[in-house]
Protein backbone atom coordinates (compact mmCIF):
# COMPACT_ATOMS: atom_id res chain seq x y z
CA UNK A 1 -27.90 70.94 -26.02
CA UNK A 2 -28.29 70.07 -22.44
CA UNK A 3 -25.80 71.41 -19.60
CA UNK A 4 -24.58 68.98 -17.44
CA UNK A 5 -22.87 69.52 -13.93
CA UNK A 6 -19.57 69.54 -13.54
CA UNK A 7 -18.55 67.46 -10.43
CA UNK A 8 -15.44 67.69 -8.36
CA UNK A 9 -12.49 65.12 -8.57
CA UNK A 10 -13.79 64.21 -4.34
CA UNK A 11 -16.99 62.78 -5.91
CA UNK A 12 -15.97 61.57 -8.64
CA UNK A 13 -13.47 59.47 -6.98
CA UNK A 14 -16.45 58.91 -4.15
CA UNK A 15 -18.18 57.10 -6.89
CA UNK A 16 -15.73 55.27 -8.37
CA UNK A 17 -15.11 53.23 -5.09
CA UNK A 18 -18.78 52.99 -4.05
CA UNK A 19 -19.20 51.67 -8.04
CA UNK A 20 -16.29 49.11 -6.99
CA UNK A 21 -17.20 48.21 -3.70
CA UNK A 22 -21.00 47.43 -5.00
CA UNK A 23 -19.43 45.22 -7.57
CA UNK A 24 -17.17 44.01 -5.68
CA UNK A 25 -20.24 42.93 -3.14
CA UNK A 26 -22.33 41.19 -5.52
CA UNK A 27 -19.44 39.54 -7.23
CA UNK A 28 -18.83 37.77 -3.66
CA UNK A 29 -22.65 36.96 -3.14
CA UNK A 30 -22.93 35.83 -6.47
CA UNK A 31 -19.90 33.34 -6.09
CA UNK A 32 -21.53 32.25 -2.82
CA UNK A 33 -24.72 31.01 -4.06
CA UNK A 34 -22.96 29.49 -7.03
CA UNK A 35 -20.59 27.58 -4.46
CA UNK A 36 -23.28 26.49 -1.68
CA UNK A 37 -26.05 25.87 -3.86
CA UNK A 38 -24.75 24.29 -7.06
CA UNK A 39 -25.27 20.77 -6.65
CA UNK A 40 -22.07 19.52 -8.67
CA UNK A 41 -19.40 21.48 -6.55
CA UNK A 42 -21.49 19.92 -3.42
CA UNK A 43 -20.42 16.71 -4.90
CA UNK A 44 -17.15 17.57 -6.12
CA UNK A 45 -15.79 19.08 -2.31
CA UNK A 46 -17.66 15.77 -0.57
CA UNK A 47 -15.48 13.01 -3.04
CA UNK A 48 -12.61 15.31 -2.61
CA UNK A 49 -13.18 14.85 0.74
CA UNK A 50 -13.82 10.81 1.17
CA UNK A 51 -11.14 10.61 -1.23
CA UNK A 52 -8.21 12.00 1.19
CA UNK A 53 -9.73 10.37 4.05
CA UNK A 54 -9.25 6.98 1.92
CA UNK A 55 -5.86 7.79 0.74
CA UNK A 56 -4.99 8.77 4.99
CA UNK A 57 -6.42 5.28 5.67
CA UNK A 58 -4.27 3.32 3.32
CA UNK A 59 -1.46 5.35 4.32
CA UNK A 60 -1.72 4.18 7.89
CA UNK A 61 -2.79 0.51 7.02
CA UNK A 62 0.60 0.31 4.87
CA UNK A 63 2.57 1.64 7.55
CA UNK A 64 1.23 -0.58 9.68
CA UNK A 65 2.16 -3.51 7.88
CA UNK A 66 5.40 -2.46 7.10
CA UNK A 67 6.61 -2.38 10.87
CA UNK A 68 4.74 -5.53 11.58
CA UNK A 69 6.99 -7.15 8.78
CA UNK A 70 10.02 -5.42 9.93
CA UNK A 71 9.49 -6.37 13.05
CA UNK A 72 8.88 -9.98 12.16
CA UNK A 73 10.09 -10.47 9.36
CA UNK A 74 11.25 -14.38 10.01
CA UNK A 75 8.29 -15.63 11.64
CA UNK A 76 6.81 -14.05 8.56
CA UNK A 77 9.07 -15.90 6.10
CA UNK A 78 8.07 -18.97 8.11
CA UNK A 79 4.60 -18.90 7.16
CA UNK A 80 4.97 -18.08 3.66
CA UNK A 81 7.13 -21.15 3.01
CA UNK A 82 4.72 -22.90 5.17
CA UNK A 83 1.55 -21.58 2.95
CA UNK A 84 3.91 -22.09 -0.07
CA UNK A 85 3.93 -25.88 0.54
CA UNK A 86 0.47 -26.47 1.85
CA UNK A 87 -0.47 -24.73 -1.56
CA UNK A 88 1.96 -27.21 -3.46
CA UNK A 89 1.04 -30.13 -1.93
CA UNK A 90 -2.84 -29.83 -1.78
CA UNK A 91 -2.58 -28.71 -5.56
CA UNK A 92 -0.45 -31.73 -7.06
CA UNK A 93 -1.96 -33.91 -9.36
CA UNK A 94 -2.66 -37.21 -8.74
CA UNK A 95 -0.94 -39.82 -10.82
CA UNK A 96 -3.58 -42.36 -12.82
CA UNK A 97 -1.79 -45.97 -12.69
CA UNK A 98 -2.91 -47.89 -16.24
CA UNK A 99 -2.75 -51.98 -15.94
């Protein structure tokens, strides 16, 4: 039967966090090259990306055109019933006289 060393609680313990902080290390590298390299999660972060730059842009365009119809809202309501009956009357039917 083979003696082995006994080692004091100081390295012990000394070995324990170098153990941890190794671990620890390549955990963090490992996660790294997963993140920067894997081609899905490239793709992923971009759409996430365009996709609250597009959601910022409608934002704005909405706001937009809610002050410019608060702000005008008649002259708005004008040209709706205006479209309203150039739509009406360029859309009626023509009436076929029989002799």
């Amino acid at each position: 039967m083979e003696l082995t060393e006994l080692r004091s609680k100081e390295e012990v313990k000394h070995d324990i966090e170098s153990t941890r902080r190794a671990a620890s290390r390549s955990l963090r590298e490992a996660k790294a090259a997963w993140v920067t390299e894997n081609p899905a999660v490239v793709a992923w972060k971009r759409t996430k990306f365009r996709a609250k730059e597009a959601k910022i842009a409608v934002a704005d365009k909405a706001h937009t055109t809610n002050c410019a119809v608060r702000s005008n809202i008649y002259r708005l309501l004008g040209v709706a019933a205006v479209a309203g009956v150039a739509v009406g009357f360029l859309s009626r039917r023509k009436k076929v006289r029989k002799f």
